[in-house]
Every structure is written in structure tokens, then in C-alpha cells.
N, C-alpha and C. Protein backbone atom coordinates (compact mmCIF):
# COMPACT_ATOMS: atom_id res chain seq x y z
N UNK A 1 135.50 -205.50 -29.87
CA UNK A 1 135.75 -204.41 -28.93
C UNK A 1 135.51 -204.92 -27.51
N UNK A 2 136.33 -204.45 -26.39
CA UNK A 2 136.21 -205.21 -25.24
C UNK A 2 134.71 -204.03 -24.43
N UNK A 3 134.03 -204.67 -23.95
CA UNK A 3 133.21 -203.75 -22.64
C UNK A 3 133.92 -203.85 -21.41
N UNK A 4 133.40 -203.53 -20.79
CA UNK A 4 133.94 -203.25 -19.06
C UNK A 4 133.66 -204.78 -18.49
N UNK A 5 132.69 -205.42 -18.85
CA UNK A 5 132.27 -206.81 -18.49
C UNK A 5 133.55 -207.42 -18.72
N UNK A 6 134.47 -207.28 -19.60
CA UNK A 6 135.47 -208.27 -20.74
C UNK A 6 136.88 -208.10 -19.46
N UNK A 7 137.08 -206.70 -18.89
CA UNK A 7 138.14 -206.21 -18.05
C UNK A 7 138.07 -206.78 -16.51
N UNK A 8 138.96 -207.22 -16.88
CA UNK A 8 139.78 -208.11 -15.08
C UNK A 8 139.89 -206.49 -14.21
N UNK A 9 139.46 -207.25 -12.93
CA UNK A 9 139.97 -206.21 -11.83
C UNK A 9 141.42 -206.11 -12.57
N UNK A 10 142.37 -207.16 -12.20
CA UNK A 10 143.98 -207.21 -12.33
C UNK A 10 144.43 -206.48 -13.41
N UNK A 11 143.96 -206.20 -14.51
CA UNK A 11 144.30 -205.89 -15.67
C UNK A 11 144.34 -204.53 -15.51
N UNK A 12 142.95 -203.85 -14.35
CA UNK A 12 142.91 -202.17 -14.30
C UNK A 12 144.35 -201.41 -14.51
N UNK A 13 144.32 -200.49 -14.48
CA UNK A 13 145.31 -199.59 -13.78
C UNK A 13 145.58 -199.08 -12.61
N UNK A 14 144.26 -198.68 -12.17
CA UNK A 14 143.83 -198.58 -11.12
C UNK A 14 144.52 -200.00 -9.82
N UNK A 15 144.07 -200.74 -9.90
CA UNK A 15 144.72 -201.99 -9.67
C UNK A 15 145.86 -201.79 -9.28
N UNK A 16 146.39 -202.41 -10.82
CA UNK A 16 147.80 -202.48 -10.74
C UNK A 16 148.52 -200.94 -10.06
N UNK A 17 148.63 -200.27 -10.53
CA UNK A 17 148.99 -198.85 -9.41
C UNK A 17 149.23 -199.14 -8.01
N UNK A 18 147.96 -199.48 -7.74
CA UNK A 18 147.73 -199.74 -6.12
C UNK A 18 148.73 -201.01 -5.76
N UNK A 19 148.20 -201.68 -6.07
CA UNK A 19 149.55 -202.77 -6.00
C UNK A 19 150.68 -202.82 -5.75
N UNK A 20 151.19 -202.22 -6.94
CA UNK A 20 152.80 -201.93 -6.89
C UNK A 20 153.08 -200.77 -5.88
N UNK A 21 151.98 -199.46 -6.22
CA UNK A 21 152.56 -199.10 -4.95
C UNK A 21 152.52 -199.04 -3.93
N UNK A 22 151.67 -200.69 -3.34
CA UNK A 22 151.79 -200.81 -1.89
C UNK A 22 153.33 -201.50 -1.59
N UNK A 23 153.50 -202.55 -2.66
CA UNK A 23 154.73 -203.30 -2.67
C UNK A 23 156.32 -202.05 -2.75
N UNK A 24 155.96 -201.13 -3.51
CA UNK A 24 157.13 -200.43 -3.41
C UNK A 24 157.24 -199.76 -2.66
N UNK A 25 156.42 -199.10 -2.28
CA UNK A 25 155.58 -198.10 -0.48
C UNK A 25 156.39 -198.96 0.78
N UNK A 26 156.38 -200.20 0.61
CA UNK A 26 156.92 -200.96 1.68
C UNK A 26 158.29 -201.45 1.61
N UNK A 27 158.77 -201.64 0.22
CA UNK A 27 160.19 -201.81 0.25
C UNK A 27 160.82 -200.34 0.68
N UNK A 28 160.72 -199.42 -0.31
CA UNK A 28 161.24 -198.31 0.24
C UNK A 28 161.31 -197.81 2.27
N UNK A 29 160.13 -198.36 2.43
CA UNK A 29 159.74 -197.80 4.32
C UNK A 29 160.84 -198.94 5.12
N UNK A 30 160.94 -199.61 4.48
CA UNK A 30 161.99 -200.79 5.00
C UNK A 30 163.20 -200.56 4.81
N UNK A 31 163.62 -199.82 3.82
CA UNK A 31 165.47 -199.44 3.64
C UNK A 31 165.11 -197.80 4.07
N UNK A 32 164.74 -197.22 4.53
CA UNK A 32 164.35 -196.03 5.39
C UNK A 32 164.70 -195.79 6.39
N UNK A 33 164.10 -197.54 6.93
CA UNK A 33 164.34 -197.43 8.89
C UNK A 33 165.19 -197.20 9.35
N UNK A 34 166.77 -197.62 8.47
CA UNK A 34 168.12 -197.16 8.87
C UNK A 34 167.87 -196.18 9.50
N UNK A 35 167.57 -194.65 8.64
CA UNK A 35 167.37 -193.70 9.02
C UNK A 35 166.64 -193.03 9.46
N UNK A 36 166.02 -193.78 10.33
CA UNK A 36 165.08 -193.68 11.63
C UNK A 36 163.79 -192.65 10.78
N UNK A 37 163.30 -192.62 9.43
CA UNK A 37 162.05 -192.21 9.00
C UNK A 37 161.21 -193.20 8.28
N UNK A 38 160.07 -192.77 8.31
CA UNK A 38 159.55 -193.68 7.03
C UNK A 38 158.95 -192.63 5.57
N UNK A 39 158.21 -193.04 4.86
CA UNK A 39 158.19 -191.92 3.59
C UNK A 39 157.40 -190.88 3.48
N UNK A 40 156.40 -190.66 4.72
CA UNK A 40 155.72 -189.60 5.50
C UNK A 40 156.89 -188.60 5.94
N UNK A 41 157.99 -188.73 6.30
CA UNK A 41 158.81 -187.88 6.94
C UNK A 41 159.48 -187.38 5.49
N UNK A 42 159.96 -188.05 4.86
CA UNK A 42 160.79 -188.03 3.75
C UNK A 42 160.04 -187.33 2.52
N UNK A 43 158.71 -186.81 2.39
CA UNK A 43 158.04 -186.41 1.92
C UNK A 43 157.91 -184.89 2.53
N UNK A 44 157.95 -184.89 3.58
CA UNK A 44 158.01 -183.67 4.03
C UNK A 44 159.32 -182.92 4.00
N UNK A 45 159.90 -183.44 4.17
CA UNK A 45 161.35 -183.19 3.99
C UNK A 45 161.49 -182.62 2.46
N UNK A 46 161.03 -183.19 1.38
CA UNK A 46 161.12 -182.74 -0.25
C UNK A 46 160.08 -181.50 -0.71
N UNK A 47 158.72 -181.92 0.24
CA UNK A 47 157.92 -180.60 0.16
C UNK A 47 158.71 -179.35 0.93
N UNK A 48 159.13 -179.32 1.93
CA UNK A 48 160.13 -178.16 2.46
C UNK A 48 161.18 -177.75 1.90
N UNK A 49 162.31 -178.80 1.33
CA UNK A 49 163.37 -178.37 0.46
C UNK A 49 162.38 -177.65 -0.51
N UNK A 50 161.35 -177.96 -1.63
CA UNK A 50 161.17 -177.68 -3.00
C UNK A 50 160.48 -176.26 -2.65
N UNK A 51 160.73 -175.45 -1.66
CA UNK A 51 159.90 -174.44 -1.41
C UNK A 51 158.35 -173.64 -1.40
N UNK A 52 157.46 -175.17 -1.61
CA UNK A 52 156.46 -175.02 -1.88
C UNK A 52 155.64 -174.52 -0.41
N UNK A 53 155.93 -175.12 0.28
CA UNK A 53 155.27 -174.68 1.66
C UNK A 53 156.49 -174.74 2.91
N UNK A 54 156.06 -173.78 4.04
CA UNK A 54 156.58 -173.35 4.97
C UNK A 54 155.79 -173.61 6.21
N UNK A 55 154.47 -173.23 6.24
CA UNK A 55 153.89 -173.61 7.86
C UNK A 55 153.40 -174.99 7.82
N UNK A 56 152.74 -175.70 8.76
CA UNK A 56 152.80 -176.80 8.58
C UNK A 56 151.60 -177.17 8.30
N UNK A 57 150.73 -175.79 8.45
CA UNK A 57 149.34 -176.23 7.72
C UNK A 57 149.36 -176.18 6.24
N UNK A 58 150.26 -175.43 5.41
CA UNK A 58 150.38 -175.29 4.21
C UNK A 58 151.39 -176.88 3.41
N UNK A 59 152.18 -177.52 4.46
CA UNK A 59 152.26 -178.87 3.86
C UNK A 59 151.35 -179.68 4.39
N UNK A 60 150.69 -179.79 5.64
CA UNK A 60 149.29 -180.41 5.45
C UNK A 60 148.51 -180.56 3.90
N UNK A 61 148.10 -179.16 3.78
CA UNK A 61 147.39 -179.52 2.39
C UNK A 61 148.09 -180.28 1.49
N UNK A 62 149.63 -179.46 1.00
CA UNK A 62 150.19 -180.29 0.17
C UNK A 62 150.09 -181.77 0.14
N UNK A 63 150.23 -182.00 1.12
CA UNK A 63 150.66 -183.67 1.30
C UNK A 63 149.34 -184.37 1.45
N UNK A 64 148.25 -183.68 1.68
CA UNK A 64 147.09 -184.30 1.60
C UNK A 64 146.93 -184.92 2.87
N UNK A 65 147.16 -184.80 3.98
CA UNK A 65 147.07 -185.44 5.82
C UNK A 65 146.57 -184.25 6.36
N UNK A 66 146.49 -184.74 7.41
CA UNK A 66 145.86 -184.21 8.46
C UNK A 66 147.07 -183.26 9.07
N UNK A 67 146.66 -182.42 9.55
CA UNK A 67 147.38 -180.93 10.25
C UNK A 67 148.16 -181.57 11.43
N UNK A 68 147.47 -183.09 12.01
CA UNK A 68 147.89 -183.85 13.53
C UNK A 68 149.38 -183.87 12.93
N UNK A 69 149.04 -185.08 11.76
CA UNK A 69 149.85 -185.70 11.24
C UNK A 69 151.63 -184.73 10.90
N UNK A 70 150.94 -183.62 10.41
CA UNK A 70 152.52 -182.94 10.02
C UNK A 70 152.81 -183.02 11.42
N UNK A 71 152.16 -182.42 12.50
CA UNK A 71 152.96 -181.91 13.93
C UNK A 71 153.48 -183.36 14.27
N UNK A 72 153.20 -184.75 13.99
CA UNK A 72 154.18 -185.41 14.39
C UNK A 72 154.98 -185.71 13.45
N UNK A 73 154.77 -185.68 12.61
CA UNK A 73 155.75 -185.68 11.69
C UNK A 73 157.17 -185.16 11.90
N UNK A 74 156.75 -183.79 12.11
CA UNK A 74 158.07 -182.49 12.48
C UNK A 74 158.76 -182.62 13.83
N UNK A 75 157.40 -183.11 14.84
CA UNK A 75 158.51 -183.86 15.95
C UNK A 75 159.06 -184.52 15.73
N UNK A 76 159.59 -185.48 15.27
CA UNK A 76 160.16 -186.29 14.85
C UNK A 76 161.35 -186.04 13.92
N UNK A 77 161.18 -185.57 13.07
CA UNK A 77 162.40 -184.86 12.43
C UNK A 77 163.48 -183.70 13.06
N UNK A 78 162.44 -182.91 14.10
CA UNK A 78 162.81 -181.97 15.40
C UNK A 78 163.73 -182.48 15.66
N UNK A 79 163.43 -183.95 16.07
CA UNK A 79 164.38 -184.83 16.91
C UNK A 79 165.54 -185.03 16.83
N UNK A 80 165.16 -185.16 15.22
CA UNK A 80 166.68 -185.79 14.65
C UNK A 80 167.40 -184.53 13.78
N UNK A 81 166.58 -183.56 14.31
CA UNK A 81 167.81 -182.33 13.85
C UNK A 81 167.61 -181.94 12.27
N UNK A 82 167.04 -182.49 11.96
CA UNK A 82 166.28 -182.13 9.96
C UNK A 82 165.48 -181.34 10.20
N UNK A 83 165.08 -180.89 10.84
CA UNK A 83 163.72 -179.49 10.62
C UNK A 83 163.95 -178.48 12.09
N UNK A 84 163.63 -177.41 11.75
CA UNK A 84 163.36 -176.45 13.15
C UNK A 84 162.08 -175.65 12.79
N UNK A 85 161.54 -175.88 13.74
CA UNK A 85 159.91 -174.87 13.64
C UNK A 85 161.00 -173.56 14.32
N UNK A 86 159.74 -172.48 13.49
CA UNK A 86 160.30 -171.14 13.61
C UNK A 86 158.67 -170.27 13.76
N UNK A 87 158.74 -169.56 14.83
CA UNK A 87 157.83 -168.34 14.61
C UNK A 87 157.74 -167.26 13.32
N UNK A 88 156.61 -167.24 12.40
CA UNK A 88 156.64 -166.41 11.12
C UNK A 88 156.83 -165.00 11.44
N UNK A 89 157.86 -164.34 11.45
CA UNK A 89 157.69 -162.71 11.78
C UNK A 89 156.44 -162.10 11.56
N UNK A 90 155.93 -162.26 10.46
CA UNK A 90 154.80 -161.53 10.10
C UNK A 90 152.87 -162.32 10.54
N UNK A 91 153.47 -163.55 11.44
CA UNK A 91 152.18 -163.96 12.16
C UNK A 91 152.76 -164.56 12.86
N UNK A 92 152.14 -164.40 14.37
CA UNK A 92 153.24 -165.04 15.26
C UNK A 92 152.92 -166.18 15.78
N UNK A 93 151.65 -166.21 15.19
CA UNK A 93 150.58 -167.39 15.39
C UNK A 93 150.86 -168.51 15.09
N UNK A 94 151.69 -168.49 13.54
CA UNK A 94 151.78 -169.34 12.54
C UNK A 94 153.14 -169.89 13.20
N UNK A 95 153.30 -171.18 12.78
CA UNK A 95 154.94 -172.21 13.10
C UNK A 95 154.95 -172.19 11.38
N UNK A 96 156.48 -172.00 11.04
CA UNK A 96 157.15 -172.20 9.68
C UNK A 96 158.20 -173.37 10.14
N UNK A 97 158.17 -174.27 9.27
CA UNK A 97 159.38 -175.24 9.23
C UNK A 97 160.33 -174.76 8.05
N UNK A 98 162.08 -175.26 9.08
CA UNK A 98 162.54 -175.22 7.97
C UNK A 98 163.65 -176.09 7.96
N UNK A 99 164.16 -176.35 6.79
CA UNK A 99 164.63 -177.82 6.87
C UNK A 99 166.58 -177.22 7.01
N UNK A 100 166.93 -178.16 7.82
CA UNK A 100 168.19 -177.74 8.21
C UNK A 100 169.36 -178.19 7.47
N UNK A 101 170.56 -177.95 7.81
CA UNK A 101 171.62 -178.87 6.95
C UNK A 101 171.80 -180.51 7.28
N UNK A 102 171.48 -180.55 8.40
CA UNK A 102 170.93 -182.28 8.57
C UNK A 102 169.97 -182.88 7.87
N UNK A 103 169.12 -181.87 7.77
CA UNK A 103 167.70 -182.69 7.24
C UNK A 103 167.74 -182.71 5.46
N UNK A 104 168.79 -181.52 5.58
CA UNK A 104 169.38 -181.84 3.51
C UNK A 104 169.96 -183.20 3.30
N UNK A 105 170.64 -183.40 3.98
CA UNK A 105 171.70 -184.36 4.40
C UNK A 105 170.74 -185.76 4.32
N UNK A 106 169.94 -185.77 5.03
CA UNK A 106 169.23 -187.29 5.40
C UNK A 106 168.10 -186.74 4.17
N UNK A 107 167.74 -186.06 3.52
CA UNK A 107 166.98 -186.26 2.19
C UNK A 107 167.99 -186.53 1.19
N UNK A 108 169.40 -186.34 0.90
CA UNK A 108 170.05 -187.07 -0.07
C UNK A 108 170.08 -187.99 0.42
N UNK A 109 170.13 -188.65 1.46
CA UNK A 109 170.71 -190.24 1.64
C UNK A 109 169.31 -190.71 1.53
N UNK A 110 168.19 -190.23 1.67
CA UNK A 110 166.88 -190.70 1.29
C UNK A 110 166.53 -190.92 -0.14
N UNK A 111 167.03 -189.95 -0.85
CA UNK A 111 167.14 -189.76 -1.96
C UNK A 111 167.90 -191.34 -2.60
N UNK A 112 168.99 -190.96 -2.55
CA UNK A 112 170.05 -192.35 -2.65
C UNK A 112 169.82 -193.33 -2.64
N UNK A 113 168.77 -193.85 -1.55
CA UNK A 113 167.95 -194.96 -1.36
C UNK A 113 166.94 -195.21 -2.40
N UNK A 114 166.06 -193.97 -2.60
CA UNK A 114 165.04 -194.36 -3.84
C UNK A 114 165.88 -194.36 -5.54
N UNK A 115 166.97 -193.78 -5.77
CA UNK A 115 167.75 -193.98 -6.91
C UNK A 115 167.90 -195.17 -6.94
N UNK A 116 168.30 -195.99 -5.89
CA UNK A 116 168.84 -197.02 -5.79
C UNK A 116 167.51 -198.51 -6.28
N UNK A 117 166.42 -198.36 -5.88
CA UNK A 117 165.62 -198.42 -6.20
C UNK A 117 164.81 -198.45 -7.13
N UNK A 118 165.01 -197.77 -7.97
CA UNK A 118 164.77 -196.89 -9.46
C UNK A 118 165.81 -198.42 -10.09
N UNK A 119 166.61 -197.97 -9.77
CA UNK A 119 167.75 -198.87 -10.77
C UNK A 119 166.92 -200.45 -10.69
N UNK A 120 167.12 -200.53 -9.24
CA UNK A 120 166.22 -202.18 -8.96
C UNK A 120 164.86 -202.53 -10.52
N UNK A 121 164.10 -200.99 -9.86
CA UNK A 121 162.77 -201.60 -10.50
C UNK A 121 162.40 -201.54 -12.07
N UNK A 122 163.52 -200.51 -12.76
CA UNK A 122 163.17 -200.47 -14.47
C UNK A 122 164.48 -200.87 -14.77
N UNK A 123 165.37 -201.93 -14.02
CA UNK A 123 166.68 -202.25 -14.71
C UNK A 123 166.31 -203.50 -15.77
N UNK A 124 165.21 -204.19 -15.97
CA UNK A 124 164.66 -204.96 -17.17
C UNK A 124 164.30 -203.87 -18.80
N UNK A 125 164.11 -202.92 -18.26
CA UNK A 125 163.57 -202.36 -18.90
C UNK A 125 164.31 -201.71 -20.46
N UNK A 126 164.21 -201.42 -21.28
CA UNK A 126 164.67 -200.73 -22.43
C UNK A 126 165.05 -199.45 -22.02
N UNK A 127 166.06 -198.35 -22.75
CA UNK A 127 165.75 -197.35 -21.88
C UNK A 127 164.71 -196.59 -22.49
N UNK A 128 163.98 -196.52 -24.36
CA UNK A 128 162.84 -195.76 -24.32
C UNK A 128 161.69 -196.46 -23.53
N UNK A 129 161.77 -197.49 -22.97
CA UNK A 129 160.05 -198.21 -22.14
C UNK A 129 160.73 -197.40 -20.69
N UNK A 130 162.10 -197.19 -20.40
CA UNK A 130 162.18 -196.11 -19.12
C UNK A 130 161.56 -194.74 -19.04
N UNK A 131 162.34 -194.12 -20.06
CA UNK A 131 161.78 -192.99 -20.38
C UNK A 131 160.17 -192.93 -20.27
N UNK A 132 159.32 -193.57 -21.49
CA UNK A 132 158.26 -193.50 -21.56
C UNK A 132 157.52 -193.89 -20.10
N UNK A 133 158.25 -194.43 -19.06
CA UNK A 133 156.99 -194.83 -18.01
C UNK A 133 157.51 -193.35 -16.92
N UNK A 134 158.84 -192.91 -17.20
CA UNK A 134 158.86 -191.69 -16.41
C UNK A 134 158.00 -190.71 -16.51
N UNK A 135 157.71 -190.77 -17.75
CA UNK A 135 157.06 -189.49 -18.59
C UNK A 135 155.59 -189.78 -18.20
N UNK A 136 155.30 -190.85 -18.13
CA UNK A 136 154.06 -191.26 -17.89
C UNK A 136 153.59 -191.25 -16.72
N UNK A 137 154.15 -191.01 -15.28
CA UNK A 137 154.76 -190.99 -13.85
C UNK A 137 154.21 -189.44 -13.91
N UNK A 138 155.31 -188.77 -14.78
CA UNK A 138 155.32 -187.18 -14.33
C UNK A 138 154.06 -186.85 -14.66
N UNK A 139 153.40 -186.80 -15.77
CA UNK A 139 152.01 -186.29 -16.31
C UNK A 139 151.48 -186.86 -14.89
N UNK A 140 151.15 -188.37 -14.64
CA UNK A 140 150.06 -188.17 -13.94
C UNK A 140 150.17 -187.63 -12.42
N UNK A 141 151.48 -187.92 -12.12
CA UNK A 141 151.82 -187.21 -10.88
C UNK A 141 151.62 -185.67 -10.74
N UNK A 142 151.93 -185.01 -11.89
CA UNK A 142 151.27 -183.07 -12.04
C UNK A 142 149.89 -183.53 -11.92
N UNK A 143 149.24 -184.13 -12.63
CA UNK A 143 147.79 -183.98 -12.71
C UNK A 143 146.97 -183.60 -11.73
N UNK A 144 147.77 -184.54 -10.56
CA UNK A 144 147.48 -184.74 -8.73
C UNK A 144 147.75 -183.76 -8.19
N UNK A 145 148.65 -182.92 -8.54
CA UNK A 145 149.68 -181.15 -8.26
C UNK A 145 150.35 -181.70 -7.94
N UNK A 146 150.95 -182.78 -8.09
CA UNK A 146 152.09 -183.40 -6.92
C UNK A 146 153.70 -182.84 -8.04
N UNK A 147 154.82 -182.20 -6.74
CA UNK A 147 155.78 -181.62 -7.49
C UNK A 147 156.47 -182.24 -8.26
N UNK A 148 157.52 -181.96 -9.39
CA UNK A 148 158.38 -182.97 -9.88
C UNK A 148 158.86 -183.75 -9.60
């Protein structure tokens, strides 16, 4: 039976996770730049389409950043015409984002990019060892609340 003494850092999961997804974190932010975001923007962009949150403190939480962080975030997308902050009728206090027909637009071609991607990184793969690592993706990605 192995103990914890017997287990390589490298071997973790933990580890490996981190790893890959610094390496894929960075390929992806690199075929991005085309489109003038990186995967902070593009994340917000999928939390707004998936209707989970609207003000920008409510994708703050989601996304797990800082409240700074969305407001530049949304400038930035402001910019490029994918999002419009809106006063909430019912608090006037509150800014609601909402994502525009541009900003649909540059999340499919964002999108497109990570399909593309997908293909790159399990095209060795079998398709039940695909399946099974999707499946394995989704569980632990809910676990986190993180959306489909």
C-alpha cells in the first residue's frame, strides 16, 4: 500500500491540475489577444450570457475577484461594445451588465477558439478516455459551483 511518504509532488493531482492549467491558461490568453481579451473578460462574458448574474458585484462573487477587478473588466468590454452597464430600475444604486449582440458575437469566436483547443488537447485520446475526463471536468467543476 503506498503512504503519502511513497507520493511524488508530480504525481498529485493537485499538481498536475495546476500545471496544465497554467500551460493551457496561457495558450488559450495567447490565441485571445486577436480579440483584444484575455480569459478574465471571456469569463465574464459566459457568466452574463448564462444568466447567472447581472450587477457586477453579483459576478464578482461568481467569478471569485475582486469587485475592482469586474469594473475593469467591463471597461474594457464597454470599449469594445460586448457589454453595456445599465441602471437597475428597481435600485438605482446598483450597475447591471448586459451583454450585447457584439459581445455574443466575440464569446462565439471565443468560444471557437477554446473548441479549437479541445480538439488540440484530447485529439490522442480514445473517445470513452474523452468522455470520461469531461465527465470528470464537470463533477469537479459543479463541485466549485462553477456553471456548465
Amino acid at each position: 500500500m503506498l503512504t503519502v511518504n511513497d507520493v511524488k509532488l508530480t504525481s498529485t493531482v493537485a499538481f498536475r491540475m495546476g500545471v496544465l492549467g497554467t500551460i493551457v491558461g496561457d495558450r488559450f490568453a495567447e490565441r485571445l489577444a486577436v480579440h483584444d481579451v484575455k480569459p478574465k473578460h471571456v469569463a465574464m462574458l459566459s457568466v452574463l450570457e448564462s444568466g447567472m448574474a447581472a450587477s457586477q458585484l453579483e459576478v464578482a462573487k461568481i467569478m471569485r475577484v475582486a469587485p475592482s477587478l469586474v469594473v475593469s473588466l467591463a471597461d474594457h468590454l464597454e470599449g469594445l461594445g460586448a457589454v453595456r452597464r445599465e441602471r437597475d430600475p428597481e435600485d438605482r444604486r446598483r450597475q447591471v451588465l448586459a451583454l450585447t449582440e457584439e459581445g455574443r458575437g466575440l464569446l462565439a469566436r471565443c468560444t471557437a477558439l477554446a473548441r479549437a483547443m479541445d480538439e488540440e488537447l484530447v485529439g490522442g485520446l480514445a473517445p470513452e478516455e474523452e468522455a470520461g475526463l469531461r465527465n470528470v471536468l464537470r463533477r469537479l467543476a459543479s463541485a466549485e459551483g462553477l456553471p456548465e
